[in-house]
PDB file of N, CA and C in Angstrom:
ATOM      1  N   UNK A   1      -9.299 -15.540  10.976  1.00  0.00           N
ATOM      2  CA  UNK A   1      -9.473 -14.457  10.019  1.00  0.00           C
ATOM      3  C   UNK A   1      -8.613 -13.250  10.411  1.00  0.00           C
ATOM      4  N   UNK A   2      -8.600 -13.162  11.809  1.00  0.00           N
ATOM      5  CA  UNK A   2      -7.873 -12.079  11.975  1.00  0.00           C
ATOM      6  C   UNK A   2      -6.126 -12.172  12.141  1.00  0.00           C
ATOM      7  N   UNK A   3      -5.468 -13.469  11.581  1.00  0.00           N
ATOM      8  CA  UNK A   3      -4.530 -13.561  11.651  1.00  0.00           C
ATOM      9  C   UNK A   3      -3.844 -12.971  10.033  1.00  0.00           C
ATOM     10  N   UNK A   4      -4.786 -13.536   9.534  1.00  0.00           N
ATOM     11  CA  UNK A   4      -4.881 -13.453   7.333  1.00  0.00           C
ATOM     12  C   UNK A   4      -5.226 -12.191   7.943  1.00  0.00           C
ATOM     13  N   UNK A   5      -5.861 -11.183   8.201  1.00  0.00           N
ATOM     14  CA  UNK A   5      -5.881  -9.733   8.150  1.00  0.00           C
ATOM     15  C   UNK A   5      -4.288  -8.974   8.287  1.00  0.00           C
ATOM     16  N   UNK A   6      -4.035  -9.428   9.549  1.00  0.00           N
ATOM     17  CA  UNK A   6      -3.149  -8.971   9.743  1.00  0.00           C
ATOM     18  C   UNK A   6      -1.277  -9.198   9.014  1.00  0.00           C
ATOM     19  N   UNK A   7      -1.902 -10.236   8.533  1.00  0.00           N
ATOM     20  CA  UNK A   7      -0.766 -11.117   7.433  1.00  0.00           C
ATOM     21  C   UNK A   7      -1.192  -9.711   6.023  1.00  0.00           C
ATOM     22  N   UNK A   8      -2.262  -9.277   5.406  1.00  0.00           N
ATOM     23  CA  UNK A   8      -3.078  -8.585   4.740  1.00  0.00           C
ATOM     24  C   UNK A   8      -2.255  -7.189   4.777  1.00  0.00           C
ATOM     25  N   UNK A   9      -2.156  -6.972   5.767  1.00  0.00           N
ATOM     26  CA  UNK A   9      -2.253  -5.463   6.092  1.00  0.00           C
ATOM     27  C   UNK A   9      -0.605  -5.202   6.150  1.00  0.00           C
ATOM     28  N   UNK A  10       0.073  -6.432   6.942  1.00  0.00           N
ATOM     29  CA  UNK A  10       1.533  -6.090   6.344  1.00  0.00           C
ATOM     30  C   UNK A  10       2.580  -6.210   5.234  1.00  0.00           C
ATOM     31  N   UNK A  11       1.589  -7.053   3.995  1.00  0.00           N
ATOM     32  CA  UNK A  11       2.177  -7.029   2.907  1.00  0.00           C
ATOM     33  C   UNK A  11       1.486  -5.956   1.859  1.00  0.00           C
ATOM     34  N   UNK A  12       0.744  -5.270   2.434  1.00  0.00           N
ATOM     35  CA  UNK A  12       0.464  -4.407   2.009  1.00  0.00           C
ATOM     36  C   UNK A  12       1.624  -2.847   2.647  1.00  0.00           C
ATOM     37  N   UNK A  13       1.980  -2.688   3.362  1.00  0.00           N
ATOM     38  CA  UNK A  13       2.948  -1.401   3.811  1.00  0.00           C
ATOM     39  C   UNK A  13       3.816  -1.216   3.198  1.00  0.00           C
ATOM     40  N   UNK A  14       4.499  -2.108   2.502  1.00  0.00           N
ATOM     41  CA  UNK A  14       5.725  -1.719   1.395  1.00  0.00           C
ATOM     42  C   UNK A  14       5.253  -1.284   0.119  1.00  0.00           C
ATOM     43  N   UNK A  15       4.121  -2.117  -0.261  1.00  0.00           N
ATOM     44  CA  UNK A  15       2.963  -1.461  -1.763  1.00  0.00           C
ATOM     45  C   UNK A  15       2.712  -0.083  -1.462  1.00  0.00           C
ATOM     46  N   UNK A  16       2.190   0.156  -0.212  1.00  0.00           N
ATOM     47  CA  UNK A  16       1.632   1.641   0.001  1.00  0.00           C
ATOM     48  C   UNK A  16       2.753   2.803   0.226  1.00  0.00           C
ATOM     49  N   UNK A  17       3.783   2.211   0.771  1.00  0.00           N
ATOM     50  CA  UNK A  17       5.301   3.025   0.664  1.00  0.00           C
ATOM     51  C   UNK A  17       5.432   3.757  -0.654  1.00  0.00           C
ATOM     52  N   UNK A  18       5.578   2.338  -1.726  1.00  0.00           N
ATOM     53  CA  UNK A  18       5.910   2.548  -2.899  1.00  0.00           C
ATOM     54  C   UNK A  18       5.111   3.463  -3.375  1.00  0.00           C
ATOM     55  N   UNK A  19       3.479   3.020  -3.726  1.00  0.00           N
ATOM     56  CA  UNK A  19       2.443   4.166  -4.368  1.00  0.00           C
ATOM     57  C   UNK A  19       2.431   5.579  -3.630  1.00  0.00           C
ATOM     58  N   UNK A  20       3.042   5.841  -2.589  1.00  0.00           N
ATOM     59  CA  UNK A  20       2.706   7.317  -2.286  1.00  0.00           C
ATOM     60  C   UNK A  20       3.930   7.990  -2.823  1.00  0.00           C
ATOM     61  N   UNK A  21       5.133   6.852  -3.493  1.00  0.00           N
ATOM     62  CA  UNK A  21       6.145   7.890  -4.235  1.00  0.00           C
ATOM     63  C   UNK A  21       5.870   7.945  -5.713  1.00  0.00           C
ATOM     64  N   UNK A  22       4.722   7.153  -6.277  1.00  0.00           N
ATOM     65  CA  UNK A  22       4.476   7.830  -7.229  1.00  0.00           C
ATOM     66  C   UNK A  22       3.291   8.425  -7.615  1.00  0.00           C
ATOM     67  N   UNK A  23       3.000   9.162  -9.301  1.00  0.00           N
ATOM     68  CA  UNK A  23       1.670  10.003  -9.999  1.00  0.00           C
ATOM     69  C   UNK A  23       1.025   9.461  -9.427  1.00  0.00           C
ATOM     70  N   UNK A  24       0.262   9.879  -9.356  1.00  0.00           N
ATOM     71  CA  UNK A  24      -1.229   8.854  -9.078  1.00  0.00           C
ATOM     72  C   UNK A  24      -1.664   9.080 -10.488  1.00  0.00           C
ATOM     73  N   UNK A  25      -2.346   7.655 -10.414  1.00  0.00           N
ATOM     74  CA  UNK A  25      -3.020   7.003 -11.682  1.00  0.00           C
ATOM     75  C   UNK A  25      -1.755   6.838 -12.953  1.00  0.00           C
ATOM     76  N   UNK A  26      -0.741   6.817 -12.515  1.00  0.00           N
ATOM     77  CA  UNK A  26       0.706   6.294 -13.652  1.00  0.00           C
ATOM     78  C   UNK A  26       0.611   4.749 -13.196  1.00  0.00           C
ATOM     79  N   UNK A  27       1.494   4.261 -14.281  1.00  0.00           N
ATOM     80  CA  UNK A  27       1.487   2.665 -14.203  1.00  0.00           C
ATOM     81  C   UNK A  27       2.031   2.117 -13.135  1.00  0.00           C
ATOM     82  N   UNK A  28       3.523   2.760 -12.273  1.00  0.00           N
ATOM     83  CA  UNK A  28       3.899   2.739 -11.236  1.00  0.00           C
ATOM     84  C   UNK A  28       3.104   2.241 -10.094  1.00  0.00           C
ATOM     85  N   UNK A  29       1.747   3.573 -10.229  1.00  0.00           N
ATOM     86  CA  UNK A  29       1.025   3.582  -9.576  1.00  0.00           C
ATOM     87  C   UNK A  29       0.142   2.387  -9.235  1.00  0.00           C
ATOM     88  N   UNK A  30      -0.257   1.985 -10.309  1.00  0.00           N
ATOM     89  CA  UNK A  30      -1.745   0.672 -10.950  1.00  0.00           C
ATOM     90  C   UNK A  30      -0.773  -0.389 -10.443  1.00  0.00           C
ATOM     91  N   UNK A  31       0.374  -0.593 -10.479  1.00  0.00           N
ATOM     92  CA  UNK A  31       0.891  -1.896 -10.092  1.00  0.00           C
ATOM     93  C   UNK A  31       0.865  -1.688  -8.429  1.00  0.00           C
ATOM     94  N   UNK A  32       1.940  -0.907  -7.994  1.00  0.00           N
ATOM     95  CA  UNK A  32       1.981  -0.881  -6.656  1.00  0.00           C
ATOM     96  C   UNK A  32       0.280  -1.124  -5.399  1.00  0.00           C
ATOM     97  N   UNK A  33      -0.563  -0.860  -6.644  1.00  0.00           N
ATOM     98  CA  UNK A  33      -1.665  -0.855  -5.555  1.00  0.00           C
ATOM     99  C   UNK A  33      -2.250  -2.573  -5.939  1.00  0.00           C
ATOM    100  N   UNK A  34      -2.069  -2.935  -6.803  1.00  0.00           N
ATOM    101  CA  UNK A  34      -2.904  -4.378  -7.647  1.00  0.00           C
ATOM    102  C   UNK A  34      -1.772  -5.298  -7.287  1.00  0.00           C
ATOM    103  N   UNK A  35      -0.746  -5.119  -7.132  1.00  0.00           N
ATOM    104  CA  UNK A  35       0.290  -6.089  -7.225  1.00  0.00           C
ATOM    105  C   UNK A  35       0.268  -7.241  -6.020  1.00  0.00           C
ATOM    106  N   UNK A  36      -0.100  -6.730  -4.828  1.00  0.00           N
ATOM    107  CA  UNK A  36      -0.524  -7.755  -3.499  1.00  0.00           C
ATOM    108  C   UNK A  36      -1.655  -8.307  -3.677  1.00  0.00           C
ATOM    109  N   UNK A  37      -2.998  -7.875  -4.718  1.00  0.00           N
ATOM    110  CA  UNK A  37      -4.231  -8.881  -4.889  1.00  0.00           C
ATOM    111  C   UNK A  37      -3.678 -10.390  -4.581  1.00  0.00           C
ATOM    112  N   UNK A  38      -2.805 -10.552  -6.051  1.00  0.00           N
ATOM    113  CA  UNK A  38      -2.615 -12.167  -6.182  1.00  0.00           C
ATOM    114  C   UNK A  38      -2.087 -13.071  -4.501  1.00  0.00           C
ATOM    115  N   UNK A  39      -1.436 -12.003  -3.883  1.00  0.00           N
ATOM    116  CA  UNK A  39      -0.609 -12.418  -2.530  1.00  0.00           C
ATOM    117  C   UNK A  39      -1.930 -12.947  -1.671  1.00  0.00           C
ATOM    118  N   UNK A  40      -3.048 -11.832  -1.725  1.00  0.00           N
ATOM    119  CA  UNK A  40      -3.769 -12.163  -0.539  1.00  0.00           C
ATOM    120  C   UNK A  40      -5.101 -12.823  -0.890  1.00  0.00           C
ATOM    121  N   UNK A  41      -4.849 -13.074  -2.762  1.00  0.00           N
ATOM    122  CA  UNK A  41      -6.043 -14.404  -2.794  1.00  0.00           C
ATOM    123  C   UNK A  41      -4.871 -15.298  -1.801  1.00  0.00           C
ATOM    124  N   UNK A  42      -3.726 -15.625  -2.693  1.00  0.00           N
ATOM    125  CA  UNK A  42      -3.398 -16.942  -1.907  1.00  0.00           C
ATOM    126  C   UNK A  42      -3.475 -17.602  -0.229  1.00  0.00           C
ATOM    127  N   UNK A  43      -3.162 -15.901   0.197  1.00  0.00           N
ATOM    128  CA  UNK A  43      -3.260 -15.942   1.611  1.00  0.00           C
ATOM    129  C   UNK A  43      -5.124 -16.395   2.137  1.00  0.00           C
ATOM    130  N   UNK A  44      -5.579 -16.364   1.196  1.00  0.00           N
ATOM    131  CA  UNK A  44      -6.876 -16.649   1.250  1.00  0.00           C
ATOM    132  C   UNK A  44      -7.209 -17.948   1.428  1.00  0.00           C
ATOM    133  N   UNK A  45      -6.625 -18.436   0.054  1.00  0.00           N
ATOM    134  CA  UNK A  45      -6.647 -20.166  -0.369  1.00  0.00           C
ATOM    135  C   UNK A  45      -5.532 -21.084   0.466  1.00  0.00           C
ATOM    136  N   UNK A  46      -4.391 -20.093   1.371  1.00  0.00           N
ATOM    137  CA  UNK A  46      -3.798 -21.326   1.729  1.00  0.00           C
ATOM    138  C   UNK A  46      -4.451 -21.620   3.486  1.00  0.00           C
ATOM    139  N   UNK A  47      -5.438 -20.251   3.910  1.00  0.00           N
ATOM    140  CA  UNK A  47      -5.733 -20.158   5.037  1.00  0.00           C
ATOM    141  C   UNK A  47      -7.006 -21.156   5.777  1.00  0.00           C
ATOM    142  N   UNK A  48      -7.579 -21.374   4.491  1.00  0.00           N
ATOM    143  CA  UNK A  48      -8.621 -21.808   4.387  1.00  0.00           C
ATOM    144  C   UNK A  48      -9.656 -21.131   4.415  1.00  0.00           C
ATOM    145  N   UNK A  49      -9.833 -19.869   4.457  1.00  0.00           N
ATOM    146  CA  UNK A  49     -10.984 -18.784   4.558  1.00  0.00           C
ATOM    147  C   UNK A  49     -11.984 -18.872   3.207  1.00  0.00           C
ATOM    148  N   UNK A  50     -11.634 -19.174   2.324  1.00  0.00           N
ATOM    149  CA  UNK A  50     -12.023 -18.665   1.031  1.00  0.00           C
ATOM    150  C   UNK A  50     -12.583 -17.678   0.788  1.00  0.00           C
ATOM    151  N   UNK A  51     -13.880 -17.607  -0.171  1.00  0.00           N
ATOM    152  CA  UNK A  51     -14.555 -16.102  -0.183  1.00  0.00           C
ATOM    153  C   UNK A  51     -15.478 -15.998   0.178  1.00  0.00           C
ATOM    154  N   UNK A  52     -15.850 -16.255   1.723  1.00  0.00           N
ATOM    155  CA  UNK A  52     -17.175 -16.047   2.145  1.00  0.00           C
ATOM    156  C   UNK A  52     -17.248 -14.539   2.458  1.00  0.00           C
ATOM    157  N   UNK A  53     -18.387 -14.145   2.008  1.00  0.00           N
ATOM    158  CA  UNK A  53     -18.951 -12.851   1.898  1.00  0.00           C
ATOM    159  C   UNK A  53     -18.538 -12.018   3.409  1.00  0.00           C
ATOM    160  N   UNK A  54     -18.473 -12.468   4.813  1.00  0.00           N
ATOM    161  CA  UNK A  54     -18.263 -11.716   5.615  1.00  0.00           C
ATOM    162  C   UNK A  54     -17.232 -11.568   6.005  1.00  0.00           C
ATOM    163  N   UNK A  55     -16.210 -12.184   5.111  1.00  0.00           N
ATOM    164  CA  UNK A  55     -14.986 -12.259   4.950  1.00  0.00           C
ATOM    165  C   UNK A  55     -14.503 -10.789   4.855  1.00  0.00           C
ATOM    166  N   UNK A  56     -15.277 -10.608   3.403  1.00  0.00           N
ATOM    167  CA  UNK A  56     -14.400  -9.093   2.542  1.00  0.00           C
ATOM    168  C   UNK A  56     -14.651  -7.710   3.315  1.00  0.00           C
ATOM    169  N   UNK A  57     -15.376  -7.403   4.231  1.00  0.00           N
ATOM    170  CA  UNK A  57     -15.303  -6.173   4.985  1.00  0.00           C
ATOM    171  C   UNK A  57     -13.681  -6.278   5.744  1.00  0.00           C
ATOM    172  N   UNK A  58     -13.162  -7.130   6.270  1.00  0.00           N
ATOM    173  CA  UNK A  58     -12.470  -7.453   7.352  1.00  0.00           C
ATOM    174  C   UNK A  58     -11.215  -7.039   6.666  1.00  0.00           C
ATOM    175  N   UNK A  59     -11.091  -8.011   5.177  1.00  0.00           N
ATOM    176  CA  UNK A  59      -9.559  -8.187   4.417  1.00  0.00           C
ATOM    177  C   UNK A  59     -10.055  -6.795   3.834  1.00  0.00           C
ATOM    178  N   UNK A  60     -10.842  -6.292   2.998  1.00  0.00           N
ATOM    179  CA  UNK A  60     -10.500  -4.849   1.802  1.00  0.00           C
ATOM    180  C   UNK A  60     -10.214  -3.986   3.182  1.00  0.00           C
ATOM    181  N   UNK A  61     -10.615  -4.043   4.443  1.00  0.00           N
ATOM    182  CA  UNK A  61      -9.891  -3.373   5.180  1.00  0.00           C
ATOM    183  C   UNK A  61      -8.638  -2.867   5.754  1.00  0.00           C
ATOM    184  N   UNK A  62      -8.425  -4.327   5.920  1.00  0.00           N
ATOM    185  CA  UNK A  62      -6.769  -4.519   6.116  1.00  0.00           C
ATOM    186  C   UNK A  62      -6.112  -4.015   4.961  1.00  0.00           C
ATOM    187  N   UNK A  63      -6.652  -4.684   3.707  1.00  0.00           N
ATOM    188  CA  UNK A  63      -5.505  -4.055   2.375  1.00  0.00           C
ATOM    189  C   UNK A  63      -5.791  -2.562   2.021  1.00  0.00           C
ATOM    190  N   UNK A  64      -6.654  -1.809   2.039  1.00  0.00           N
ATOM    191  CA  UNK A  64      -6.369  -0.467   2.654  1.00  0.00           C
ATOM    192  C   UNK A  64      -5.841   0.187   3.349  1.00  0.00           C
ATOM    193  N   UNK A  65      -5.967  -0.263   4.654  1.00  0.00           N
ATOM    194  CA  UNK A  65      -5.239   0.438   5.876  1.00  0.00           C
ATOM    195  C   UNK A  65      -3.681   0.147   6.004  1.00  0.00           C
ATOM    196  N   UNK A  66      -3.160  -0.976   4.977  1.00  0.00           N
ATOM    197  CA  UNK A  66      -1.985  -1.278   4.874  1.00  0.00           C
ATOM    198  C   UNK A  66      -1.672  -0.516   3.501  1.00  0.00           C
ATOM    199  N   UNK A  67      -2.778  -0.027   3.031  1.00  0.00           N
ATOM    200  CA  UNK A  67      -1.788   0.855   1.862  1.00  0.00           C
ATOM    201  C   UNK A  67      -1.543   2.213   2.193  1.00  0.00           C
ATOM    202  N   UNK A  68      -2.982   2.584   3.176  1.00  0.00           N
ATOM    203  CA  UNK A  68      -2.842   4.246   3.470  1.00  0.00           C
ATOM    204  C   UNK A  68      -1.987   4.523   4.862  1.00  0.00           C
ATOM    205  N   UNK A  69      -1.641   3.361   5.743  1.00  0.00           N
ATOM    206  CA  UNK A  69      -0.902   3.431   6.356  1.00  0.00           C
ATOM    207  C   UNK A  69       0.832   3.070   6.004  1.00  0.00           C
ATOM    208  N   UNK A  70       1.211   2.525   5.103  1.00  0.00           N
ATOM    209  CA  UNK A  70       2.753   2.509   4.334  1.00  0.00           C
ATOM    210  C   UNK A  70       2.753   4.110   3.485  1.00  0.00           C
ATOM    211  N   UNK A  71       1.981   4.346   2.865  1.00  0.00           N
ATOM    212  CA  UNK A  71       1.994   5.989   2.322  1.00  0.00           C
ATOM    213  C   UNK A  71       2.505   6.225   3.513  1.00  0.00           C
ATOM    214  N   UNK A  72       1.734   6.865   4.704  1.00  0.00           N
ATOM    215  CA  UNK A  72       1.840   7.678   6.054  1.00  0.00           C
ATOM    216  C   UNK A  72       3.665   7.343   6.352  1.00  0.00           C
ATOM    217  N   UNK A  73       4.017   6.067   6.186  1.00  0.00           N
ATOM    218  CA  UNK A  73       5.481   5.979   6.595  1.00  0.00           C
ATOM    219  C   UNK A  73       5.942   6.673   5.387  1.00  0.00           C
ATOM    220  N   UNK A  74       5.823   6.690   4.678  1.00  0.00           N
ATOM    221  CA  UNK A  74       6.842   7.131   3.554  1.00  0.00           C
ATOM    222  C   UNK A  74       6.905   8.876   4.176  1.00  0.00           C
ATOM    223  N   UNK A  75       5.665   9.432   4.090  1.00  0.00           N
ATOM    224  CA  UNK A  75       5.490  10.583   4.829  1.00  0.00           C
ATOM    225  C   UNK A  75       6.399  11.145   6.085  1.00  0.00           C
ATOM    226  N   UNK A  76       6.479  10.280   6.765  1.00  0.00           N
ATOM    227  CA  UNK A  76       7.204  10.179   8.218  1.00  0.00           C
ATOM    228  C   UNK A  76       8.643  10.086   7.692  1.00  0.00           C
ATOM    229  N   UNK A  77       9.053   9.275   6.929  1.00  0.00           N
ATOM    230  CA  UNK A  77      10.656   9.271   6.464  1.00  0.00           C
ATOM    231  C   UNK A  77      11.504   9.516   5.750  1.00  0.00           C
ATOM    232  N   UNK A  78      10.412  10.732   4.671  1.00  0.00           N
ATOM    233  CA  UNK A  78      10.769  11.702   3.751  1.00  0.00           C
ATOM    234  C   UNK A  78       9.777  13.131   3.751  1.00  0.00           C
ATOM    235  N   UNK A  79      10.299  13.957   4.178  1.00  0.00           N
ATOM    236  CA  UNK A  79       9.954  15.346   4.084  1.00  0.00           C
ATOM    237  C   UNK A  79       9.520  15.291   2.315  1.00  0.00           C
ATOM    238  N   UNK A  80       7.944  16.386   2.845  1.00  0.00           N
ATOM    239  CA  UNK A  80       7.301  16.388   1.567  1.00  0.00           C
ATOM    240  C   UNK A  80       7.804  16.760   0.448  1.00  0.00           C
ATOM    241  N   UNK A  81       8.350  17.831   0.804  1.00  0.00           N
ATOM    242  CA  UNK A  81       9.141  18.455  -0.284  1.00  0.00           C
ATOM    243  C   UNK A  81      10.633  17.552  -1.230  1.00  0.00           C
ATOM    244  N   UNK A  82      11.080  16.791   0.022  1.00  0.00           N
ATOM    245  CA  UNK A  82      11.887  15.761  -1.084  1.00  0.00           C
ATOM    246  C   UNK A  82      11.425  14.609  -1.690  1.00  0.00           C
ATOM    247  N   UNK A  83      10.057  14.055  -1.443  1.00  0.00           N
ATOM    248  CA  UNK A  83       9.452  12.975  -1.720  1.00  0.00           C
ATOM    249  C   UNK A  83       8.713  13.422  -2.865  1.00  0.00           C
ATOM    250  N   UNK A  84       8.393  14.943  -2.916  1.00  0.00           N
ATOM    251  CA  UNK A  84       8.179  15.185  -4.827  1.00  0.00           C
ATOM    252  C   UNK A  84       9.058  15.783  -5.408  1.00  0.00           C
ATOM    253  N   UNK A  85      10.257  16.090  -4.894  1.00  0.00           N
ATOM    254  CA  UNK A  85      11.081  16.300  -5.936  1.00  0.00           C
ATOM    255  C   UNK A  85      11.624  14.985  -6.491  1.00  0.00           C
ATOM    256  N   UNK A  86      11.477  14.281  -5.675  1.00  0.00           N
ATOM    257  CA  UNK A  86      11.958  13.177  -6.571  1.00  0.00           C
ATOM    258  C   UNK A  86      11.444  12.027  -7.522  1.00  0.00           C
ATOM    259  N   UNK A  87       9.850  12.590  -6.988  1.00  0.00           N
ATOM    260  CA  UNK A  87       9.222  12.285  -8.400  1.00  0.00           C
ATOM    261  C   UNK A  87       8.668  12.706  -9.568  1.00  0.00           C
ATOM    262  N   UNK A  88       9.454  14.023  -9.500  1.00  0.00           N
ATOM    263  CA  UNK A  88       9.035  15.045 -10.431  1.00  0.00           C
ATOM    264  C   UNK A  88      10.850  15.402 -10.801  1.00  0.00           C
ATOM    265  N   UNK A  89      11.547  14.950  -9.823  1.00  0.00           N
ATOM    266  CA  UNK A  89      12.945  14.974 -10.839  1.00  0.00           C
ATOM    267  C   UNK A  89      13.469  15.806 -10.662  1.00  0.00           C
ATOM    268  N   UNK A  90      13.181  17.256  -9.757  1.00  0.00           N
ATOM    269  CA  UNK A  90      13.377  18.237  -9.556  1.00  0.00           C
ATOM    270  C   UNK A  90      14.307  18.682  -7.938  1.00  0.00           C
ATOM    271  N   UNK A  91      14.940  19.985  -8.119  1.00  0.00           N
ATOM    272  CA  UNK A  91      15.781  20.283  -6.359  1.00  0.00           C
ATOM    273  C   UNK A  91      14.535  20.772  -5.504  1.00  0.00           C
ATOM    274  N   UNK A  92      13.919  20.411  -4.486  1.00  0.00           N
ATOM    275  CA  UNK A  92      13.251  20.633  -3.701  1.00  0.00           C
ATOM    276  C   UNK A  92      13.486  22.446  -3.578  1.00  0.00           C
ATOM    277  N   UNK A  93      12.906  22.942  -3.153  1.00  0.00           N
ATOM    278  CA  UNK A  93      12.577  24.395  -3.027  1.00  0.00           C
ATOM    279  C   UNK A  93      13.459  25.004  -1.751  1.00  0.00           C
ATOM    280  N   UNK A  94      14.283  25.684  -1.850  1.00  0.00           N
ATOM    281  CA  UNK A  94      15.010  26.100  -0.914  1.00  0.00           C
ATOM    282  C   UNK A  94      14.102  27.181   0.177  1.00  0.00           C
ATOM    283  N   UNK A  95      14.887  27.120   1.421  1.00  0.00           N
ATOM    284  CA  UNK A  95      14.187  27.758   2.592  1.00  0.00           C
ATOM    285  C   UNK A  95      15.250  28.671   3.084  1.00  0.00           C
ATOM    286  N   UNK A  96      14.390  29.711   3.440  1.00  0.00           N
ATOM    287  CA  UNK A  96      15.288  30.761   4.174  1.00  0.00           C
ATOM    288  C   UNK A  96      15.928  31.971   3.931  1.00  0.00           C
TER     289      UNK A  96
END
């Protein structure tokens, strides 16, 4: 189980990259976070785990912490101020 977690949690860091560059609650958004479900049923069904109930604390964990931890990189490798100007389209705010 804790291999499928961790399989979980890193196909989730590029989803969570993506959703912290966009609206929240835009369509952008709704995909980037839903779009790995289908990945980690399969990772489910090819692991053999299926859906036993003490399963889902372990995985909605991982696919969280792999979304709020890929945000955090995006954070780390774009200064705030250019990571909404560019989703708002706009020149970041000059300093100084």
């Amino acid at each position: 189980m804790l291999v499928v977690a961790g399989l979980v949690f890193v196909v989730n860091l590029p989803f969570g990259f993506w959703r912290s560059g966009t609206r929240r609650l835009s369509w952008p958004w709704f995909v980037a976070v839903h779009a790995p479900v289908p990945l980690v049923v399969l990772m489910r069904w090819a692991s053999g785990l299926g859906f036993q109930l003490a399963t889902f604390p372990v995985l909605v964990g991982a696919f969280f912490a792999g979304q709020l931890v890929g945000g955090r990189l995006r954070g780390a490798v774009r200064p705030k101020d250019e990571s909404r100007a560019a989703r708002h389209g706009s020149e970041p705010p000059k300093t100084g």
